[in-house]
N, C-alpha and C. Protein backbone atom coordinates (compact mmCIF):
# COMPACT_ATOMS: atom_id res chain seq x y z
N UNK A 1 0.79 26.99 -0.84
CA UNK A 1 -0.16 27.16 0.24
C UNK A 1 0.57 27.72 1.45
N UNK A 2 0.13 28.48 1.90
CA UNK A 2 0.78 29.16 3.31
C UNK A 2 -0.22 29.44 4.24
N UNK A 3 -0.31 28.64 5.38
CA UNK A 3 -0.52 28.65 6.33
C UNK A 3 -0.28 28.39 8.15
N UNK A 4 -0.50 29.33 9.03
CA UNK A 4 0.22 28.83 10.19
C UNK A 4 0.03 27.92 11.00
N UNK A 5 0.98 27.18 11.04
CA UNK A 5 1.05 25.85 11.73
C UNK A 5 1.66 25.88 12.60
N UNK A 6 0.73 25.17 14.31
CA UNK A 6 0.86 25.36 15.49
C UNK A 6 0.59 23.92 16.16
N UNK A 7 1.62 23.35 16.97
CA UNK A 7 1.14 22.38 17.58
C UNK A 7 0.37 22.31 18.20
N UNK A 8 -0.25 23.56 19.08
CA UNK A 8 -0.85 23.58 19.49
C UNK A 8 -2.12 23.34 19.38
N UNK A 9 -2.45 23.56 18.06
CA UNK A 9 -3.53 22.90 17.22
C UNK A 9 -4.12 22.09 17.34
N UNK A 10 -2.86 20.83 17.35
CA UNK A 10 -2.97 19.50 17.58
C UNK A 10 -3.86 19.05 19.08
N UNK A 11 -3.37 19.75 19.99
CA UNK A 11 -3.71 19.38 21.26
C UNK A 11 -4.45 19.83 22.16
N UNK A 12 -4.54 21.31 21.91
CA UNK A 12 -5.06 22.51 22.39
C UNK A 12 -6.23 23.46 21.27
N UNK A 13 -6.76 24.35 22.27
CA UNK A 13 -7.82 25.22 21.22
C UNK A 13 -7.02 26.38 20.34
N UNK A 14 -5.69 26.27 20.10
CA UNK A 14 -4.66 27.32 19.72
C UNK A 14 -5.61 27.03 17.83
N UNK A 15 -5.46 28.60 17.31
CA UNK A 15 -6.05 29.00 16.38
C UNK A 15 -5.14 28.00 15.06
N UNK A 16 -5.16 28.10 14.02
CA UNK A 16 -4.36 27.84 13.26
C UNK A 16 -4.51 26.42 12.62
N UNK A 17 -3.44 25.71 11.74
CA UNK A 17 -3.46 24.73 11.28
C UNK A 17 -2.90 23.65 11.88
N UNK A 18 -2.94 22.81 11.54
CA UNK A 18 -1.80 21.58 12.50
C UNK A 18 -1.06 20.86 10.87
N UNK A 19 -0.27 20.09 11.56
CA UNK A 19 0.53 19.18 10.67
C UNK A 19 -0.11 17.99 10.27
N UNK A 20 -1.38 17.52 11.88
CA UNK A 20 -2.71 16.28 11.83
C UNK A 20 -3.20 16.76 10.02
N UNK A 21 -3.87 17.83 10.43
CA UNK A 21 -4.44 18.58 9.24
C UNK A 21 -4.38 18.55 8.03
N UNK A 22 -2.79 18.74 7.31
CA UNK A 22 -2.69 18.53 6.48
C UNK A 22 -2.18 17.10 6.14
N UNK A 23 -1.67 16.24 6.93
CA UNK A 23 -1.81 14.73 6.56
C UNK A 23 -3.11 14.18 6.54
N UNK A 24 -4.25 14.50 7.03
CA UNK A 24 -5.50 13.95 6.87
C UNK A 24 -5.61 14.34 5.25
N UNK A 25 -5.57 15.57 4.85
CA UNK A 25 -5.99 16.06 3.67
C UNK A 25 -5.27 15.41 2.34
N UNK A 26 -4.10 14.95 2.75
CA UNK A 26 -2.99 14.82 1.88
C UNK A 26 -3.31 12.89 1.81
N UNK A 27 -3.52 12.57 2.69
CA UNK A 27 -4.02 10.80 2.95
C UNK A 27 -5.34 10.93 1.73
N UNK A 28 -6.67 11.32 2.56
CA UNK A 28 -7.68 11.79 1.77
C UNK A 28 -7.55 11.91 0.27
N UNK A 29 -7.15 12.84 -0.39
CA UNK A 29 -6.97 12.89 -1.56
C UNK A 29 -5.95 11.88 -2.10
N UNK A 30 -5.17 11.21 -1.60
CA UNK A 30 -4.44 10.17 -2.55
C UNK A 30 -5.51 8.94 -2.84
N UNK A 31 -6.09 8.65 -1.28
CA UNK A 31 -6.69 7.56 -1.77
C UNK A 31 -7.81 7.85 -2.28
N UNK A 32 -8.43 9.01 -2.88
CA UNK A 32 -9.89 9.06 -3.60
C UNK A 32 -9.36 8.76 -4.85
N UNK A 33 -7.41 9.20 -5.29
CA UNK A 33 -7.26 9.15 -6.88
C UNK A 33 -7.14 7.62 -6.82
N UNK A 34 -6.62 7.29 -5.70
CA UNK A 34 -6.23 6.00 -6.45
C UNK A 34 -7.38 5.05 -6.09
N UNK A 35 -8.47 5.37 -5.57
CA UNK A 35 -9.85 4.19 -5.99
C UNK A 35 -10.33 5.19 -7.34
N UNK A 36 -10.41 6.39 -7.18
CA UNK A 36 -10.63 6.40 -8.72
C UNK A 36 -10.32 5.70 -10.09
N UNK A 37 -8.89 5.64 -9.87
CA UNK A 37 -7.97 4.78 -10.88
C UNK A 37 -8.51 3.52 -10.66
N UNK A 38 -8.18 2.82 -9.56
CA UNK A 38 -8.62 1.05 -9.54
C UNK A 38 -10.49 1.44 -10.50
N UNK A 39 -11.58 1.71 -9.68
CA UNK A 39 -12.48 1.72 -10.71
C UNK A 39 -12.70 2.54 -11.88
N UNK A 40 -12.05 3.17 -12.57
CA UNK A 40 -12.11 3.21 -13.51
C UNK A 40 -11.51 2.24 -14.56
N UNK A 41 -10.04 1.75 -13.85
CA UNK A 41 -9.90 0.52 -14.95
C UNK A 41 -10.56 -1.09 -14.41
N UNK A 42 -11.34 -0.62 -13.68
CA UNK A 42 -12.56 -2.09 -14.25
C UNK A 42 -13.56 -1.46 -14.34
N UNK A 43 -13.69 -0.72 -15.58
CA UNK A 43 -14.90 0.08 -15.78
C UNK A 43 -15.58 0.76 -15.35
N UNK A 44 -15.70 1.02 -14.43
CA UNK A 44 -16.55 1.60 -13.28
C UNK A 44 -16.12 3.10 -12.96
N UNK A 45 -16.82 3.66 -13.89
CA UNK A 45 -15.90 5.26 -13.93
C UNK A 45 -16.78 5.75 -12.39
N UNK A 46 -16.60 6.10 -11.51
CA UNK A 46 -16.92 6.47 -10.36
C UNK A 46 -17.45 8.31 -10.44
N UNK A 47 -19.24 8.23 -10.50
CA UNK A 47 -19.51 9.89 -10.04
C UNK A 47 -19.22 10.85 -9.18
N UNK A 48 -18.57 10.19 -8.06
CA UNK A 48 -18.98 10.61 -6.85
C UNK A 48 -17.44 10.35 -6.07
N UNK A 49 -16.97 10.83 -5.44
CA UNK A 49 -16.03 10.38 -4.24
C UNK A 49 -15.77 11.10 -3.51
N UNK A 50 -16.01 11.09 -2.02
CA UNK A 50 -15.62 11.60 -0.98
C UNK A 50 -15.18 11.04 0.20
N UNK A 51 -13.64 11.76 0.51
CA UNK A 51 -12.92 10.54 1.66
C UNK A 51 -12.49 11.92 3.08
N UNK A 52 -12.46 11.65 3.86
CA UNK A 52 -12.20 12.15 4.92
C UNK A 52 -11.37 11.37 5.94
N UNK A 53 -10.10 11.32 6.51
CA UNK A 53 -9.31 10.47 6.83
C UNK A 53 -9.35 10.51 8.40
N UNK A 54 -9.12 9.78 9.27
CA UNK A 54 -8.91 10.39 10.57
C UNK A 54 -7.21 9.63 10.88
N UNK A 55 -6.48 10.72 11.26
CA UNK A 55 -5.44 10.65 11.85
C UNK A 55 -5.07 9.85 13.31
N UNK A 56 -4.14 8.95 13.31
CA UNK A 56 -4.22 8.55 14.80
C UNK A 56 -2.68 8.58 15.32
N UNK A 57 -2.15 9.43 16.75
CA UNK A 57 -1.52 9.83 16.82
C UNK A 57 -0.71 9.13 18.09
N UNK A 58 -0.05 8.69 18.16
CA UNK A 58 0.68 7.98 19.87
C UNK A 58 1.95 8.03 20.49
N UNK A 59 2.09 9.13 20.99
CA UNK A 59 3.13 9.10 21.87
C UNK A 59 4.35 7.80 21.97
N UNK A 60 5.35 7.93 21.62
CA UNK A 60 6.41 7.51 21.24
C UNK A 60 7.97 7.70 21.35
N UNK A 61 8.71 7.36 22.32
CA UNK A 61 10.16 7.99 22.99
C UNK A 61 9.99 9.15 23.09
N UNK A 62 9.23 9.42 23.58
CA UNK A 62 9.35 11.02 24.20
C UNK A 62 8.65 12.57 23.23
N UNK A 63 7.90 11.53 21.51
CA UNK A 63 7.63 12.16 21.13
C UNK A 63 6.48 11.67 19.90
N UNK A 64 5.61 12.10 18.82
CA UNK A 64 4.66 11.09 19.00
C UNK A 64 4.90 10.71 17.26
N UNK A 65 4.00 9.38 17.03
CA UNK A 65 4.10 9.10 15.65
C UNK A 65 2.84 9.01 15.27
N UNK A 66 2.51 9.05 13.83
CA UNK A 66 1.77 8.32 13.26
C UNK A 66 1.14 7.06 13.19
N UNK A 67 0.13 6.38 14.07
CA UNK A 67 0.31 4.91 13.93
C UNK A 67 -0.98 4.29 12.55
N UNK A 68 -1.23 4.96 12.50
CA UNK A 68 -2.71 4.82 11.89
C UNK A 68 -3.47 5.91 11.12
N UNK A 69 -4.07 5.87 9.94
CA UNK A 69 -5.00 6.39 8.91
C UNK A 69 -5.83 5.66 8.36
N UNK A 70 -7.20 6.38 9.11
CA UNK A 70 -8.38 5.44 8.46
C UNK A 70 -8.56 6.65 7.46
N UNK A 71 -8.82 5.80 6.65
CA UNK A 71 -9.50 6.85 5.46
C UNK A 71 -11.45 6.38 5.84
N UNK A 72 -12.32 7.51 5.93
CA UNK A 72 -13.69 6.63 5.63
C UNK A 72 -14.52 7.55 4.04
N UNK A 73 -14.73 7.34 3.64
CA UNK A 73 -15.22 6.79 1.91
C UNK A 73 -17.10 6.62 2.04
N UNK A 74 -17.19 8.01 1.17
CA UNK A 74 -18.77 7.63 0.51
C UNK A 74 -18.34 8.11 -0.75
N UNK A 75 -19.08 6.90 -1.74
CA UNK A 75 -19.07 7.11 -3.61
C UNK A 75 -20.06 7.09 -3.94
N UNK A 76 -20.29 7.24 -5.32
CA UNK A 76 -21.61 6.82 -5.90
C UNK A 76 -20.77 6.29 -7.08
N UNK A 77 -21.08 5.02 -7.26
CA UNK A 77 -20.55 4.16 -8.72
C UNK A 77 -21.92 3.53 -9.35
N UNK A 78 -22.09 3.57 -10.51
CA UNK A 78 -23.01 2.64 -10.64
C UNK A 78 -22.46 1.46 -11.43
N UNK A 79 -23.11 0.50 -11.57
CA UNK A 79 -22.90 -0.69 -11.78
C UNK A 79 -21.88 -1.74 -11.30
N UNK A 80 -21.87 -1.83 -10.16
CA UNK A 80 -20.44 -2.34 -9.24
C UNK A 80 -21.49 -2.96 -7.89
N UNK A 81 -21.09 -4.49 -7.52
CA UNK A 81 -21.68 -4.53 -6.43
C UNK A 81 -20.86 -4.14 -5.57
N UNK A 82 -21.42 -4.36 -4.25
CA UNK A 82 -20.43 -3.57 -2.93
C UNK A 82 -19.54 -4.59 -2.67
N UNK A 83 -19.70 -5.92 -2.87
CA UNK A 83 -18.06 -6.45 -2.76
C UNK A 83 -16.99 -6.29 -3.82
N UNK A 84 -17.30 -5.81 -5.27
CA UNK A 84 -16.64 -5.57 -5.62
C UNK A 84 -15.36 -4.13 -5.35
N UNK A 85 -16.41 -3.42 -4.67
CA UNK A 85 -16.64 -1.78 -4.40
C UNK A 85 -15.08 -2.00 -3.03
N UNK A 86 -15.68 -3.16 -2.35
CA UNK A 86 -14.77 -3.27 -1.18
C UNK A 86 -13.43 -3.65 -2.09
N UNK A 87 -13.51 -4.72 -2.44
CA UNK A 87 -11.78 -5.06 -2.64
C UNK A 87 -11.20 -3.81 -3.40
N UNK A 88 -12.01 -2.57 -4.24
CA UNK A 88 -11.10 -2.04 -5.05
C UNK A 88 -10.58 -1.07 -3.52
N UNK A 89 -11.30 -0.75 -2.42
CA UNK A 89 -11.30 -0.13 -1.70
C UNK A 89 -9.73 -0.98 -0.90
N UNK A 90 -10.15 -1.76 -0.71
CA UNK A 90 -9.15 -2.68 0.00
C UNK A 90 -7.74 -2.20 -0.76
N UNK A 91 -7.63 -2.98 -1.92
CA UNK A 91 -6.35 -2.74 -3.00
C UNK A 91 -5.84 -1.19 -2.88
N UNK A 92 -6.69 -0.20 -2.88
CA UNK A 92 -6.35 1.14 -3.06
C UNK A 92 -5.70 1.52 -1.21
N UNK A 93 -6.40 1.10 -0.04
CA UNK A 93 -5.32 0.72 1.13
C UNK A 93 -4.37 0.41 1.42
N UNK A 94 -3.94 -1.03 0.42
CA UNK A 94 -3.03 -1.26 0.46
C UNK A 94 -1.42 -0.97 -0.42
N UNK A 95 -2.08 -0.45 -1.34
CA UNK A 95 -1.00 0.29 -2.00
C UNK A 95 -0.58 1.88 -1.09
N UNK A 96 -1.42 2.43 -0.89
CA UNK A 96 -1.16 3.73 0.29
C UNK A 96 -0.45 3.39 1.31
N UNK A 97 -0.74 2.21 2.02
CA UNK A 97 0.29 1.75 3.19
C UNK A 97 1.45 1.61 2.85
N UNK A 98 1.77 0.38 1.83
CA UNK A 98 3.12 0.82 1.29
C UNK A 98 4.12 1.92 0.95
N UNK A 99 3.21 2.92 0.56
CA UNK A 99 3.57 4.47 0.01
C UNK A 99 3.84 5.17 1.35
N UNK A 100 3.28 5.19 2.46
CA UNK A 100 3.13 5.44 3.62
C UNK A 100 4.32 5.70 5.00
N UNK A 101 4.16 4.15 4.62
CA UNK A 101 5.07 3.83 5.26
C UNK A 101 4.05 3.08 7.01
N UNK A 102 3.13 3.70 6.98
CA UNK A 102 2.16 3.15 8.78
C UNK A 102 2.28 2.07 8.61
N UNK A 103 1.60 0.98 7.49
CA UNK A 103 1.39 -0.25 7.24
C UNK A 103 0.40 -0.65 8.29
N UNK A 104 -0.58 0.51 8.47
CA UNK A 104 -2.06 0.16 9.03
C UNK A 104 -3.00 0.86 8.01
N UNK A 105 -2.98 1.44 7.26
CA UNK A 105 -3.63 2.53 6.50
C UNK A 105 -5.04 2.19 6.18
């Protein structure tokens, strides 16, 4: 993939991609595979998944970090109630944080 990446992006109306950008995308897609995986092995083969992450960014010695990735999540599963739906959601968080490294994820 090649594309130009500008901080300015980040902060400003400067054209281009940011680095936010592709960690949202890159967050996003891990955790759709891995609630995929959690429901599919408790049966629950999942039709549907769509995650969109929001990045949260904070200034930090002079320069900024990562503190936070919400992932937010619409599926369509059938046969799963929604608390079940949550903990696989939960479990699939918490394995990403680990992977991560935020340990807010």
């Amino acid at each position: 993939m090649k594309a130009p990446i500008r901080l300015g992006a980040v902060f400003y109306d400067d054209s281009g991609s940011n680095p936010e950008e592709l960690i949202r995308a890159d967050h996003a897609a891990r955790f759709s595979m891995a609630l995929a995986m959690l429901l599919e092995q408790a049966g629950h083969k999942p039709e549907m998944i769509e995650t969109r992450a929001a990045v949260h960014l904070d200034s930090q010695n002079g320069g900024y970090r990562i503190t936070l990735v919400e992932p937010h999540t619409k599926a369509r599963v059938t046969g799963i109630s929604e608390e079940d739906f949550t903990k696989h959601t939960q479990t699939a968080q918490g394995r990403l944080s680990r992977f991560t490294g935020t340990g807010r994820y």
